[in-house]
PDB file of N, CA and C in Angstrom:
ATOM      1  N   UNK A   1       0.844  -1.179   0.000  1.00  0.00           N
ATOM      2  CA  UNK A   1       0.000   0.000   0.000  1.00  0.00           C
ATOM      3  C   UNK A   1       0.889   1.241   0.000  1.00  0.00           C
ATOM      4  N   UNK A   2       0.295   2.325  -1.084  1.00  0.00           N
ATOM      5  CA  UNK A   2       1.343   3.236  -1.021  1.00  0.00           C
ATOM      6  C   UNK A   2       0.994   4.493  -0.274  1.00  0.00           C
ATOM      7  N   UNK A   3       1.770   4.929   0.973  1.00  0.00           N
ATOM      8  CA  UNK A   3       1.239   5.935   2.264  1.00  0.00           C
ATOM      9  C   UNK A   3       1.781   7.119   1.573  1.00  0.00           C
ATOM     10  N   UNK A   4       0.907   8.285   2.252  1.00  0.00           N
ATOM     11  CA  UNK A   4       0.648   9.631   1.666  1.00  0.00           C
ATOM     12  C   UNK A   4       2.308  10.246   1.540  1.00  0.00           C
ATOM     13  N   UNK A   5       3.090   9.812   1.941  1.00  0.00           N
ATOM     14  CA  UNK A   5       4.661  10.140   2.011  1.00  0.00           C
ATOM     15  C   UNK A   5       5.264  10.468   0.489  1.00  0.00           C
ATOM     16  N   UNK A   6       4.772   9.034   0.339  1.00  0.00           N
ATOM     17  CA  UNK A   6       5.377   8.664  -1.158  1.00  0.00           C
ATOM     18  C   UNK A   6       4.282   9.292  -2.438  1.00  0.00           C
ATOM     19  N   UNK A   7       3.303   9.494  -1.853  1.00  0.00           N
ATOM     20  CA  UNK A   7       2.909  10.122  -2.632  1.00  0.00           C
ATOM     21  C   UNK A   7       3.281  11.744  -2.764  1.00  0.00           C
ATOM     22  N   UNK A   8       3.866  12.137  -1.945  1.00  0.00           N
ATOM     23  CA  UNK A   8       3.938  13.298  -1.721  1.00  0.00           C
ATOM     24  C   UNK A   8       5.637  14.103  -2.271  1.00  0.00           C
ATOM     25  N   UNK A   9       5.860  12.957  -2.084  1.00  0.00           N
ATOM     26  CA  UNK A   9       7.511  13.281  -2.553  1.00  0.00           C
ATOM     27  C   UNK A   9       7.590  12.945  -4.186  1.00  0.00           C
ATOM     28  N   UNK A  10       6.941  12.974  -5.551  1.00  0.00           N
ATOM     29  CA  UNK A  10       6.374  12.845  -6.853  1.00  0.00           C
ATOM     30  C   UNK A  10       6.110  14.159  -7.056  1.00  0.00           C
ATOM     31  N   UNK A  11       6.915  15.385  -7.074  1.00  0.00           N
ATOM     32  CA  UNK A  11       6.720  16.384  -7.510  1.00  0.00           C
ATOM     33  C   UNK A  11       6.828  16.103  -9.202  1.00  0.00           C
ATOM     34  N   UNK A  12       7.551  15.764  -9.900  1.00  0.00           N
ATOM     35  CA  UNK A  12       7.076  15.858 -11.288  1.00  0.00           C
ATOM     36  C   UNK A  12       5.830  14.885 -11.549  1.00  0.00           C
ATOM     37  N   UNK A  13       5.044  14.201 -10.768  1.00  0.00           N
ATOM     38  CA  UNK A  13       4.118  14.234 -11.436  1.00  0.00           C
ATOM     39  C   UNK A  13       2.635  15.340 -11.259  1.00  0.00           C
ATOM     40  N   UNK A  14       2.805  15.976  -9.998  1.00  0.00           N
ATOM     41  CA  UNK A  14       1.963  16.518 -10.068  1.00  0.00           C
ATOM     42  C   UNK A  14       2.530  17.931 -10.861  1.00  0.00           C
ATOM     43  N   UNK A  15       3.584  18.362 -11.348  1.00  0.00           N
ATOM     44  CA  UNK A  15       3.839  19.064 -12.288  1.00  0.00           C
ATOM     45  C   UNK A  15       3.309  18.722 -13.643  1.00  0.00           C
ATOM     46  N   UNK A  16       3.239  17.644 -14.036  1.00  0.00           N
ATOM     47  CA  UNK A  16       2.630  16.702 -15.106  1.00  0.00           C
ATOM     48  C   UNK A  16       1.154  16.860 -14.795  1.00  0.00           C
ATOM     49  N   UNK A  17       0.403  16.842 -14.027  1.00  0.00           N
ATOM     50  CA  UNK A  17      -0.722  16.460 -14.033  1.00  0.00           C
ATOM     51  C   UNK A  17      -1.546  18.040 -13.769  1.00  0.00           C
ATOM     52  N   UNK A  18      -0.755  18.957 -13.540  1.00  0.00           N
ATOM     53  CA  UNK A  18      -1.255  20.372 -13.423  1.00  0.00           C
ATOM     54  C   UNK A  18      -0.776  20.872 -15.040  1.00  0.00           C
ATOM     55  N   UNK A  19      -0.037  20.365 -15.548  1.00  0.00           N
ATOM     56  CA  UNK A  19      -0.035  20.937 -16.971  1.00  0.00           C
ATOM     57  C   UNK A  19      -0.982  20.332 -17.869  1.00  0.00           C
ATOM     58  N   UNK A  20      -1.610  18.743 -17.370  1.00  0.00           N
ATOM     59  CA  UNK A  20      -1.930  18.491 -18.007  1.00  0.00           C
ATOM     60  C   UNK A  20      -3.509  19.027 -17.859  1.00  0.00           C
ATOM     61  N   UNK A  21      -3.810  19.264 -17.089  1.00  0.00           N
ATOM     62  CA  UNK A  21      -5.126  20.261 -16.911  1.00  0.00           C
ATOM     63  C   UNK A  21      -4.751  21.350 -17.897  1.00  0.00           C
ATOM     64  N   UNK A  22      -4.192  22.125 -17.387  1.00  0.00           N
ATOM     65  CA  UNK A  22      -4.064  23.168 -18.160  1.00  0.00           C
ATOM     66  C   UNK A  22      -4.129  23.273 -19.533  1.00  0.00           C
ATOM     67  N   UNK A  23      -3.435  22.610 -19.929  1.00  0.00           N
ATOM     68  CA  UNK A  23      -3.733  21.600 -21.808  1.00  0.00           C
ATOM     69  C   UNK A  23      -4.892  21.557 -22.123  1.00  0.00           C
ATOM     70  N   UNK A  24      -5.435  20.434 -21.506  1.00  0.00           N
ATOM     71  CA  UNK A  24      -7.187  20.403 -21.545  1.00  0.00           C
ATOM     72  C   UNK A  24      -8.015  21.589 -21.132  1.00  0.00           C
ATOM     73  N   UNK A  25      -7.713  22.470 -20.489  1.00  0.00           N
ATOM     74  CA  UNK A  25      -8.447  23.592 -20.347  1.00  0.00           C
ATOM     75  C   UNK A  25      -8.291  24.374 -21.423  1.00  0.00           C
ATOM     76  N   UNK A  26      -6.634  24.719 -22.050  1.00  0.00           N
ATOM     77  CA  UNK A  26      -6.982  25.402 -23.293  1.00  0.00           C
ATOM     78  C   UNK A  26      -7.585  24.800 -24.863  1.00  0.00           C
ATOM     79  N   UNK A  27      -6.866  23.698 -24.417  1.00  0.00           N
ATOM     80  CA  UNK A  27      -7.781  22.682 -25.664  1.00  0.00           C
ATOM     81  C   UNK A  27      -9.371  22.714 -25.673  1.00  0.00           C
ATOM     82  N   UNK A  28     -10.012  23.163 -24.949  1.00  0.00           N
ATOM     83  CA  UNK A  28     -11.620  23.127 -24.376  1.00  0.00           C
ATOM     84  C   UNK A  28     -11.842  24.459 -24.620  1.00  0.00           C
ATOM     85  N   UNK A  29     -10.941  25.327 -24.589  1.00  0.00           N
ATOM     86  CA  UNK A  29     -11.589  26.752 -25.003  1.00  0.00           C
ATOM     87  C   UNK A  29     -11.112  27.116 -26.665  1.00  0.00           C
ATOM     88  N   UNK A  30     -10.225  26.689 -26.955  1.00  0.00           N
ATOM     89  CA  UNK A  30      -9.929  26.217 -28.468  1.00  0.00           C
ATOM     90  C   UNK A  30     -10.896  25.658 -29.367  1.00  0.00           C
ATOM     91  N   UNK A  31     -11.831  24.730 -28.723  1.00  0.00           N
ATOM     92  CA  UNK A  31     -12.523  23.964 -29.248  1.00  0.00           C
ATOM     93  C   UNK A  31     -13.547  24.699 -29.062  1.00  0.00           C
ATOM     94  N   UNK A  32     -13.774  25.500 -28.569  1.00  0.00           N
ATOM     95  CA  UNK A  32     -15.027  26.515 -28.484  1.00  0.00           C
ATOM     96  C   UNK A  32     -15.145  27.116 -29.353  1.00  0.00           C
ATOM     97  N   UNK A  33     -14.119  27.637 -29.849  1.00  0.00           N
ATOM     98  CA  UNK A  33     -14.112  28.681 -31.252  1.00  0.00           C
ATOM     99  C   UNK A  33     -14.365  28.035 -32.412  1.00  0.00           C
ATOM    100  N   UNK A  34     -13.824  27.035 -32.318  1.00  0.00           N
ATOM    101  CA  UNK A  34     -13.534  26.012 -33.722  1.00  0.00           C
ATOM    102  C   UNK A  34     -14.769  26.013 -34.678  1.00  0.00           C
ATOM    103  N   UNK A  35     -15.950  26.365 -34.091  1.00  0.00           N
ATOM    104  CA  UNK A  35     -17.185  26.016 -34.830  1.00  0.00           C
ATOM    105  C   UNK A  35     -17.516  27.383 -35.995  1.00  0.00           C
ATOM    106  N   UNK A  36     -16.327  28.200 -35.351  1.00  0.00           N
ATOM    107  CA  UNK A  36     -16.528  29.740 -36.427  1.00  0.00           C
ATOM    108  C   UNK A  36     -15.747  29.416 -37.436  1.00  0.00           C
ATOM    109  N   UNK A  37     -14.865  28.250 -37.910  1.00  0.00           N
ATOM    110  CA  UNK A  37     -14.800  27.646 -38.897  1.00  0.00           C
ATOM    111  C   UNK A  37     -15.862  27.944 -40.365  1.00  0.00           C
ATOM    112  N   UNK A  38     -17.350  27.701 -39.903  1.00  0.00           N
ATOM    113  CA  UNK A  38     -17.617  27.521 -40.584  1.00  0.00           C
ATOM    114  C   UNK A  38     -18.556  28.634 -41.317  1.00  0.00           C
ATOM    115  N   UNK A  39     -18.007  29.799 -41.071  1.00  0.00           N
ATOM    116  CA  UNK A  39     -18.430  31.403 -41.520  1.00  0.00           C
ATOM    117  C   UNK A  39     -18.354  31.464 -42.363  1.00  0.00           C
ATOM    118  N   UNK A  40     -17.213  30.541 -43.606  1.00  0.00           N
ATOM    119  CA  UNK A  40     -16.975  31.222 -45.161  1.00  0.00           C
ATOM    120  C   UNK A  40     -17.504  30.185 -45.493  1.00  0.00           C
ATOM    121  N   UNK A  41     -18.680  29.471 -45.214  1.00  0.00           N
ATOM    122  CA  UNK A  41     -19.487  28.306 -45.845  1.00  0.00           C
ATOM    123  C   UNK A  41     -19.878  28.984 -47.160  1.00  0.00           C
ATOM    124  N   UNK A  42     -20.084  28.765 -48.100  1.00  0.00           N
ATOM    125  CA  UNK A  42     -21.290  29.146 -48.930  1.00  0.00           C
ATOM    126  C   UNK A  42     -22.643  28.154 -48.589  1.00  0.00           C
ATOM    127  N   UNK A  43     -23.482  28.767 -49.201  1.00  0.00           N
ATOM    128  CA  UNK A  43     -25.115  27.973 -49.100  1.00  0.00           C
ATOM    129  C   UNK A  43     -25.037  26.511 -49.720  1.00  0.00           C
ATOM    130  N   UNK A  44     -24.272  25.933 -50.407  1.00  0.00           N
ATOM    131  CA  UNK A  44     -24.575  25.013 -51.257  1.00  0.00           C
ATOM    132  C   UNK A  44     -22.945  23.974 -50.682  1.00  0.00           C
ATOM    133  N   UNK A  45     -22.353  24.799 -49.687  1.00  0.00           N
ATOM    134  CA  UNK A  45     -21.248  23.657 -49.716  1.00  0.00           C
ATOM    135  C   UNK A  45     -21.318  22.257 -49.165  1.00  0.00           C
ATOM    136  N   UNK A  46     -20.545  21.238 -49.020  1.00  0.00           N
ATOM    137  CA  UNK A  46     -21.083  20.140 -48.531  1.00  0.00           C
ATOM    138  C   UNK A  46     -19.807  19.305 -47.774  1.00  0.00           C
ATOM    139  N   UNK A  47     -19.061  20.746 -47.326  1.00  0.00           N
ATOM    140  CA  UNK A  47     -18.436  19.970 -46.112  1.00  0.00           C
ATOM    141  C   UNK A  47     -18.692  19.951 -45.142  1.00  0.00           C
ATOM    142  N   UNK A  48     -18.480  18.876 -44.223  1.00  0.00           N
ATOM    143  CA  UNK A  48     -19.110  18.367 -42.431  1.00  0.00           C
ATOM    144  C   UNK A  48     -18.985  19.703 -41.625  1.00  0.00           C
ATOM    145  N   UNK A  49     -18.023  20.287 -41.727  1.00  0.00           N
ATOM    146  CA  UNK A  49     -18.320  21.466 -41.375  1.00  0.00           C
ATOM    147  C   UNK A  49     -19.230  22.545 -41.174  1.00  0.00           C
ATOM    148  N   UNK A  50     -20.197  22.763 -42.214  1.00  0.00           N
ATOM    149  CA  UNK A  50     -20.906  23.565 -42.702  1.00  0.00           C
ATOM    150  C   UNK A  50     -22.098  23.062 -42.455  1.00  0.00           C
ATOM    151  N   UNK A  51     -22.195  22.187 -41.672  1.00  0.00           N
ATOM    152  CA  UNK A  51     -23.782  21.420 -41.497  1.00  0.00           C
ATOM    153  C   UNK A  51     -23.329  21.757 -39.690  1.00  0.00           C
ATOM    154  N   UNK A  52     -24.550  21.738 -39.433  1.00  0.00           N
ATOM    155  CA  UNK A  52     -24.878  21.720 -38.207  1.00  0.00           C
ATOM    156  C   UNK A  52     -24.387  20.812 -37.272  1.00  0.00           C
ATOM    157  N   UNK A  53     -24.897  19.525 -37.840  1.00  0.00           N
ATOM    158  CA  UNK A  53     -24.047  18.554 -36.959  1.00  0.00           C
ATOM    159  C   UNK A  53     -22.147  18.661 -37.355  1.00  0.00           C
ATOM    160  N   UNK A  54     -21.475  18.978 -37.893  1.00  0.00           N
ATOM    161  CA  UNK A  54     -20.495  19.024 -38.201  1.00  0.00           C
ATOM    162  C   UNK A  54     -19.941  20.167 -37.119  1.00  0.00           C
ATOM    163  N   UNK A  55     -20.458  21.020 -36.712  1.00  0.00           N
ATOM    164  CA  UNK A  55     -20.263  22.181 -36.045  1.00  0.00           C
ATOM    165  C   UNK A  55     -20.375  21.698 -34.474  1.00  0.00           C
ATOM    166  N   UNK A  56     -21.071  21.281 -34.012  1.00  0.00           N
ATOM    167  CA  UNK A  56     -21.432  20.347 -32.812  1.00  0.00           C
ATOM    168  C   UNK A  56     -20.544  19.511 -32.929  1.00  0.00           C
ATOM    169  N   UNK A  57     -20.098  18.374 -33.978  1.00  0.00           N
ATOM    170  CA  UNK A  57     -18.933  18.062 -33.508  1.00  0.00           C
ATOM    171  C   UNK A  57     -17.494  18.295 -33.054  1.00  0.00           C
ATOM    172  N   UNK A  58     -17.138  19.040 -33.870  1.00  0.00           N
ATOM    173  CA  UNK A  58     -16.304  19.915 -33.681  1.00  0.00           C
ATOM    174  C   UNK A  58     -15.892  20.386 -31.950  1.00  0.00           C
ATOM    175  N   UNK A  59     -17.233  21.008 -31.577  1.00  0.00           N
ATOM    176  CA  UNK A  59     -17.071  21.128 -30.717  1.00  0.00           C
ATOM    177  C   UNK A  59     -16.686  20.313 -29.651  1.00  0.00           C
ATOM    178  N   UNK A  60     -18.024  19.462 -29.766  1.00  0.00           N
ATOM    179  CA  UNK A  60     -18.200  18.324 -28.530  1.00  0.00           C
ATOM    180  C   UNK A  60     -16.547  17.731 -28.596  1.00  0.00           C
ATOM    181  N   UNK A  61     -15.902  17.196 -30.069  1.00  0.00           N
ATOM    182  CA  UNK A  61     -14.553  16.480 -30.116  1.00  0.00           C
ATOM    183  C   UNK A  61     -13.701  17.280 -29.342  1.00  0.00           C
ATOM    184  N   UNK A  62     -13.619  18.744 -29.526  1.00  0.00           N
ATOM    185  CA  UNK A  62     -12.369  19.499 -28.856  1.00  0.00           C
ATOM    186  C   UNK A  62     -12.626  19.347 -27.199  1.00  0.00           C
ATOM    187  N   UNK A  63     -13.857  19.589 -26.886  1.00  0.00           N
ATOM    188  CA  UNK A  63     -14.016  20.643 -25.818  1.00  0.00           C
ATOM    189  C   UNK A  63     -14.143  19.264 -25.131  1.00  0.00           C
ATOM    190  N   UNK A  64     -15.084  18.053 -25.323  1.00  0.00           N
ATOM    191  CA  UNK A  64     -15.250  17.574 -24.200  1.00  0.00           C
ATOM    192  C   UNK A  64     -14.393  16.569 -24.773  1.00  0.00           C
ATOM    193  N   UNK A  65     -14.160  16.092 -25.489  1.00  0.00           N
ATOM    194  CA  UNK A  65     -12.955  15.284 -25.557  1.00  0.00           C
ATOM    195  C   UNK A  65     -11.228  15.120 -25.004  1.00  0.00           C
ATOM    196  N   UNK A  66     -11.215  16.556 -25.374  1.00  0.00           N
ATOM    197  CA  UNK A  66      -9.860  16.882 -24.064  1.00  0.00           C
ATOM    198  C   UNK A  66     -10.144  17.018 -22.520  1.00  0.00           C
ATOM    199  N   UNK A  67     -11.150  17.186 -22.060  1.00  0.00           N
ATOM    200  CA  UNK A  67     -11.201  16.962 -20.587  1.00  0.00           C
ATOM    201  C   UNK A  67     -11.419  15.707 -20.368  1.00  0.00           C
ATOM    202  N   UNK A  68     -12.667  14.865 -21.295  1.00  0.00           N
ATOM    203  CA  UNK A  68     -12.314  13.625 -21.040  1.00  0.00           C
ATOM    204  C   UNK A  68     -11.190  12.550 -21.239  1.00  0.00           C
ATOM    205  N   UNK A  69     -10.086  13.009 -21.625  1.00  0.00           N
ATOM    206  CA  UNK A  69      -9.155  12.591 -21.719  1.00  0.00           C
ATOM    207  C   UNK A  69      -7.934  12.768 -20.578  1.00  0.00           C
ATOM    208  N   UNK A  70      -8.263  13.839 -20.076  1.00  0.00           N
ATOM    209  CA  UNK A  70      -7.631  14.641 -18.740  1.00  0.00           C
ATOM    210  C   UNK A  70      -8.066  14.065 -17.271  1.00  0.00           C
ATOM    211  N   UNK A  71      -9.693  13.906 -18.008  1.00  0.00           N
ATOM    212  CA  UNK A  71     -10.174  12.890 -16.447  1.00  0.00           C
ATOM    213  C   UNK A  71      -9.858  11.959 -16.291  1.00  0.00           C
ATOM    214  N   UNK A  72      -9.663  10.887 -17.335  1.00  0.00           N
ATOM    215  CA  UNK A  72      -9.282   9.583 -17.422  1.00  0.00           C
ATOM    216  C   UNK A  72      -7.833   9.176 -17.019  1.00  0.00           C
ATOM    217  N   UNK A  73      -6.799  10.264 -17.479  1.00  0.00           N
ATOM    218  CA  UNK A  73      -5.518  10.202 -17.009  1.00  0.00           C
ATOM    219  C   UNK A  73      -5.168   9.957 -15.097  1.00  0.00           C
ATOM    220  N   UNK A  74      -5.798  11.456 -15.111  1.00  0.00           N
ATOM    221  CA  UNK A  74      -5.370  11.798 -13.981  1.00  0.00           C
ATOM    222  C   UNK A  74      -6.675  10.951 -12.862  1.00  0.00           C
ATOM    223  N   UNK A  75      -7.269  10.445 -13.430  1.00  0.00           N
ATOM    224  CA  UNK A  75      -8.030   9.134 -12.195  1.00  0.00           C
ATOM    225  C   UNK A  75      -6.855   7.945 -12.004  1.00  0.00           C
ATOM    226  N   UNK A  76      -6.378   7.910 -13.415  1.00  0.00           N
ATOM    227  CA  UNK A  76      -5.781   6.928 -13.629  1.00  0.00           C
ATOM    228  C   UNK A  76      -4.200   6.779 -12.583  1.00  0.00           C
ATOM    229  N   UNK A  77      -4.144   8.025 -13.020  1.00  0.00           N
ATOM    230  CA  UNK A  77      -2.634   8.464 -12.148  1.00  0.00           C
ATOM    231  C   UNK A  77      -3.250   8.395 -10.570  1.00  0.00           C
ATOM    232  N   UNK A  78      -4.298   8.576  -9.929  1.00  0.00           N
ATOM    233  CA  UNK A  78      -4.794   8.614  -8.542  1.00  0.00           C
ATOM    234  C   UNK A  78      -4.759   7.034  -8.329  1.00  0.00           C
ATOM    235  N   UNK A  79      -5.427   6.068  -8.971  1.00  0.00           N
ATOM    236  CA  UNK A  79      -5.380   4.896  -8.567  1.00  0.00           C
ATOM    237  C   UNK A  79      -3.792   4.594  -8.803  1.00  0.00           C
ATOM    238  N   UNK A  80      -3.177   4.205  -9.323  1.00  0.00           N
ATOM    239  CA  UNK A  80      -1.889   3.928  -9.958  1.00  0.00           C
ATOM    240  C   UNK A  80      -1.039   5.101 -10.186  1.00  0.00           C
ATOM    241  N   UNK A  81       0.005   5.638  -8.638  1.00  0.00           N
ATOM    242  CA  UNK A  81       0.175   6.738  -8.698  1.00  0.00           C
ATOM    243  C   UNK A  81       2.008   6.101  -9.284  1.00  0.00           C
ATOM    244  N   UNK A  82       2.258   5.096  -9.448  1.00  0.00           N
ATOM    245  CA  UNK A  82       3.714   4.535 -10.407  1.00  0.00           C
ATOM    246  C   UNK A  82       3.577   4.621 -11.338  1.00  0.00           C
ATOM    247  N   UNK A  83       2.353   4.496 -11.914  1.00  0.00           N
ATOM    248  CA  UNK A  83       2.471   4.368 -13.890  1.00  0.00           C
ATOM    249  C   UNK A  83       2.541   5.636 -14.060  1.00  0.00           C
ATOM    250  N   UNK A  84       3.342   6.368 -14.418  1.00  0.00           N
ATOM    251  CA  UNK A  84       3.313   7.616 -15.478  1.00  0.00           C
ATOM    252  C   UNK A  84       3.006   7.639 -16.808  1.00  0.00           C
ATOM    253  N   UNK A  85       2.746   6.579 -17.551  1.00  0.00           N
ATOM    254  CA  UNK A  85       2.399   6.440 -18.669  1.00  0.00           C
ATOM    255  C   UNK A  85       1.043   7.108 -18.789  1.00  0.00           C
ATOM    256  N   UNK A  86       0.037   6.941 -17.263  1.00  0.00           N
ATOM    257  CA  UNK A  86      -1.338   7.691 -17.702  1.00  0.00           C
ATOM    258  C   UNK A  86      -1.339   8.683 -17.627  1.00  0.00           C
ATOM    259  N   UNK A  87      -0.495   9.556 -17.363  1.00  0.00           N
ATOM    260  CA  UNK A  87       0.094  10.973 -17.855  1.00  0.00           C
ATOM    261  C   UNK A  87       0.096  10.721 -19.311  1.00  0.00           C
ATOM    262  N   UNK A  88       0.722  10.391 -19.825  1.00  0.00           N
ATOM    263  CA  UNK A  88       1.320  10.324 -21.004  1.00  0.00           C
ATOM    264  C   UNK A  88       0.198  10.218 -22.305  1.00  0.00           C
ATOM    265  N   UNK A  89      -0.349   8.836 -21.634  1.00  0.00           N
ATOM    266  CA  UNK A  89      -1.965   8.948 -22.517  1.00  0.00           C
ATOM    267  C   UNK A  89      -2.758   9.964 -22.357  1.00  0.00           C
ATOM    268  N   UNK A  90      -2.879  10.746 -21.445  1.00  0.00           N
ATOM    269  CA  UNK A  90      -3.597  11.743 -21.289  1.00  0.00           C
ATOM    270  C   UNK A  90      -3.573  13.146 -22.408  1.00  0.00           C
ATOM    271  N   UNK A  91      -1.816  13.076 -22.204  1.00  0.00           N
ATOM    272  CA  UNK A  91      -1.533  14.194 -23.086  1.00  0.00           C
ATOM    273  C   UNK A  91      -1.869  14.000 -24.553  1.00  0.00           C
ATOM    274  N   UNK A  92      -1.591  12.855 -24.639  1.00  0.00           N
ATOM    275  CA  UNK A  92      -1.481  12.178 -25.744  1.00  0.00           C
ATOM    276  C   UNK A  92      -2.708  12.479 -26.496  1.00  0.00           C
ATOM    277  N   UNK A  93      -4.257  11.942 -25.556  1.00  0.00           N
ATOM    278  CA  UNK A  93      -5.711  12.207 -25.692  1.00  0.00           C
ATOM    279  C   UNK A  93      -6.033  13.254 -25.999  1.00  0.00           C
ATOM    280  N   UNK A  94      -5.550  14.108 -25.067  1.00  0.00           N
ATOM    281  CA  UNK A  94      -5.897  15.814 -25.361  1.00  0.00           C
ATOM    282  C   UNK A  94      -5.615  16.474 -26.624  1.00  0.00           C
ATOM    283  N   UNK A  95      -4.202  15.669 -27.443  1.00  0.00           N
ATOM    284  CA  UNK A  95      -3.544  16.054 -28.457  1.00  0.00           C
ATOM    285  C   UNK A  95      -4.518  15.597 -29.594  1.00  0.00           C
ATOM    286  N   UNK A  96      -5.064  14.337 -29.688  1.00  0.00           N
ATOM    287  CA  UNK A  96      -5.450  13.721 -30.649  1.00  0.00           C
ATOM    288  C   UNK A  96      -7.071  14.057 -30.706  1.00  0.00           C
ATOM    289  N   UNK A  97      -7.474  14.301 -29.659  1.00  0.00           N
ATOM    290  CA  UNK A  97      -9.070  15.326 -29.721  1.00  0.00           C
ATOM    291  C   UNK A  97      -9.028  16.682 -30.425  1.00  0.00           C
ATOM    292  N   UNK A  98      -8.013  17.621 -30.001  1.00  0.00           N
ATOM    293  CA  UNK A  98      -8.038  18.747 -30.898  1.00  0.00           C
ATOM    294  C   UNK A  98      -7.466  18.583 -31.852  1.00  0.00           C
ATOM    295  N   UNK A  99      -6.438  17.605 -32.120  1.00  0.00           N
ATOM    296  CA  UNK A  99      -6.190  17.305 -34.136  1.00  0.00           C
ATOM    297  C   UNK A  99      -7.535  16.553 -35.023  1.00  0.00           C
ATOM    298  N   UNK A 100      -8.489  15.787 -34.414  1.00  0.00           N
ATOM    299  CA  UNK A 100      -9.520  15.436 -34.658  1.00  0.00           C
ATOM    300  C   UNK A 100     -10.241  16.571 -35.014  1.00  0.00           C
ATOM    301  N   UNK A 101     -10.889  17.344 -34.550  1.00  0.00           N
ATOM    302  CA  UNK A 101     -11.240  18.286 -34.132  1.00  0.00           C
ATOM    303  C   UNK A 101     -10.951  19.342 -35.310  1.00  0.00           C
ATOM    304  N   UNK A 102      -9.680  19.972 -35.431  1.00  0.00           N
ATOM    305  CA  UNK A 102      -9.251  20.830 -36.880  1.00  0.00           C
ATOM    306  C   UNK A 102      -8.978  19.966 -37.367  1.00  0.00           C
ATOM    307  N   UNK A 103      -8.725  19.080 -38.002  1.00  0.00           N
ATOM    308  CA  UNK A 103      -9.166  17.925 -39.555  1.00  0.00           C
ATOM    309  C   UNK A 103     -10.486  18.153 -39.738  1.00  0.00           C
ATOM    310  N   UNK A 104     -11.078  18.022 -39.003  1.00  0.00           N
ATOM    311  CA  UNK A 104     -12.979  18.291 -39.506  1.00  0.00           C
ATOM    312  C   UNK A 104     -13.098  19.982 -39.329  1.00  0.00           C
ATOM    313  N   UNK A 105     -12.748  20.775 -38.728  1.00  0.00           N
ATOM    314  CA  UNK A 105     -13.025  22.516 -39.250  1.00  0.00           C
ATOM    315  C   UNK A 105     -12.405  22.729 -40.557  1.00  0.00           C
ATOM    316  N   UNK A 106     -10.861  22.345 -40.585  1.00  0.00           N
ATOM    317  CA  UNK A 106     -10.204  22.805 -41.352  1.00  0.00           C
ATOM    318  C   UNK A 106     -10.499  22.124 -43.107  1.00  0.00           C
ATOM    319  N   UNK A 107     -11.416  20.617 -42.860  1.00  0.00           N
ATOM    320  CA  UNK A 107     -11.957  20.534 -44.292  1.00  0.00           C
ATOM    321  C   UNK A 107     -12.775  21.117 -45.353  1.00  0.00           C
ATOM    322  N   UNK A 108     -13.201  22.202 -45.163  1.00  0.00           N
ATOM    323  CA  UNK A 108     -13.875  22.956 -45.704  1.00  0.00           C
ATOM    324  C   UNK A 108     -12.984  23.332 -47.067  1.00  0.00           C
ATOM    325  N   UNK A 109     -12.007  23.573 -46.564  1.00  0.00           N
ATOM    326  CA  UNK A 109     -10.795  24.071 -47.425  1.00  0.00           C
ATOM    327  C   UNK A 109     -10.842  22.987 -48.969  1.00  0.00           C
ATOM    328  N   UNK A 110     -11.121  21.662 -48.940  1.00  0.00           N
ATOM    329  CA  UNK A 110     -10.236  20.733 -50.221  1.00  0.00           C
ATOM    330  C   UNK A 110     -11.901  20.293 -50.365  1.00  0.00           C
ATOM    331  N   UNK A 111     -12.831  21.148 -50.771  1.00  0.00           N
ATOM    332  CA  UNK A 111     -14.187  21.036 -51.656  1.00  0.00           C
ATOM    333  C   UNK A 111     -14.069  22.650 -51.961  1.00  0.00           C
ATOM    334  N   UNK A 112     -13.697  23.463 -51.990  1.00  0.00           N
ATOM    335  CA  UNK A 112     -13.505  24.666 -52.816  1.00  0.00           C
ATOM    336  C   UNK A 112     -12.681  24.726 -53.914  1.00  0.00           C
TER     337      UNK A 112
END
């Protein structure tokens, strides 16, 4: 069993795990904007973007996808405070939600 000592003496991970909030917090407000992507739509275009649901995704992928990726880490790191790897996936998550995320805003671009 691991006593509050040892947990306490792991300063880089809770350096890790406060950045990694922070990541996900700006990744979540990043992903907020993302949906103004789709301003230079024309009426007739027909990328995912430009539809409604495309715009909602967008969002939902950035915004709640990087926190849920942040929650999952850092639970992960609370139960299993040795693996640093769920740091790692975390960041990792957060990264691959907002590249998800602009791949679908930024397609608008290759149907013009």
């Amino acid at each position: 069993m691991v006593g509050m000592t040892e947990r306490r003496g792991r300063p880089g991970l809770k350096v890790g795990s406060v950045g990694l909030v922070l990541f996900a917090l700006a990744a979540a407000y990043f992903g907020l904007l993302l949906p103004m992507a789709s301003d230079g739509c024309a009426q007739d275009e027909q990328a995912l973007i430009c539809t409604g649901l495309g715009q909602w995704l967008v969002l939902a992928i950035a915004a709640l996808g990087s926190i849920a990726a942040a929650a999952i880490a850092l639970f992960g790191t609370w139960v299993a405070p040795k693996r640093d790897w769920f740091l790692a996936l975390g960041y990792l998550g957060v990264f691959a939600s907002l590249w998800v995320a602009i791949e679908i805003a930024d397609n608008a671009e290759a149907y013009r």
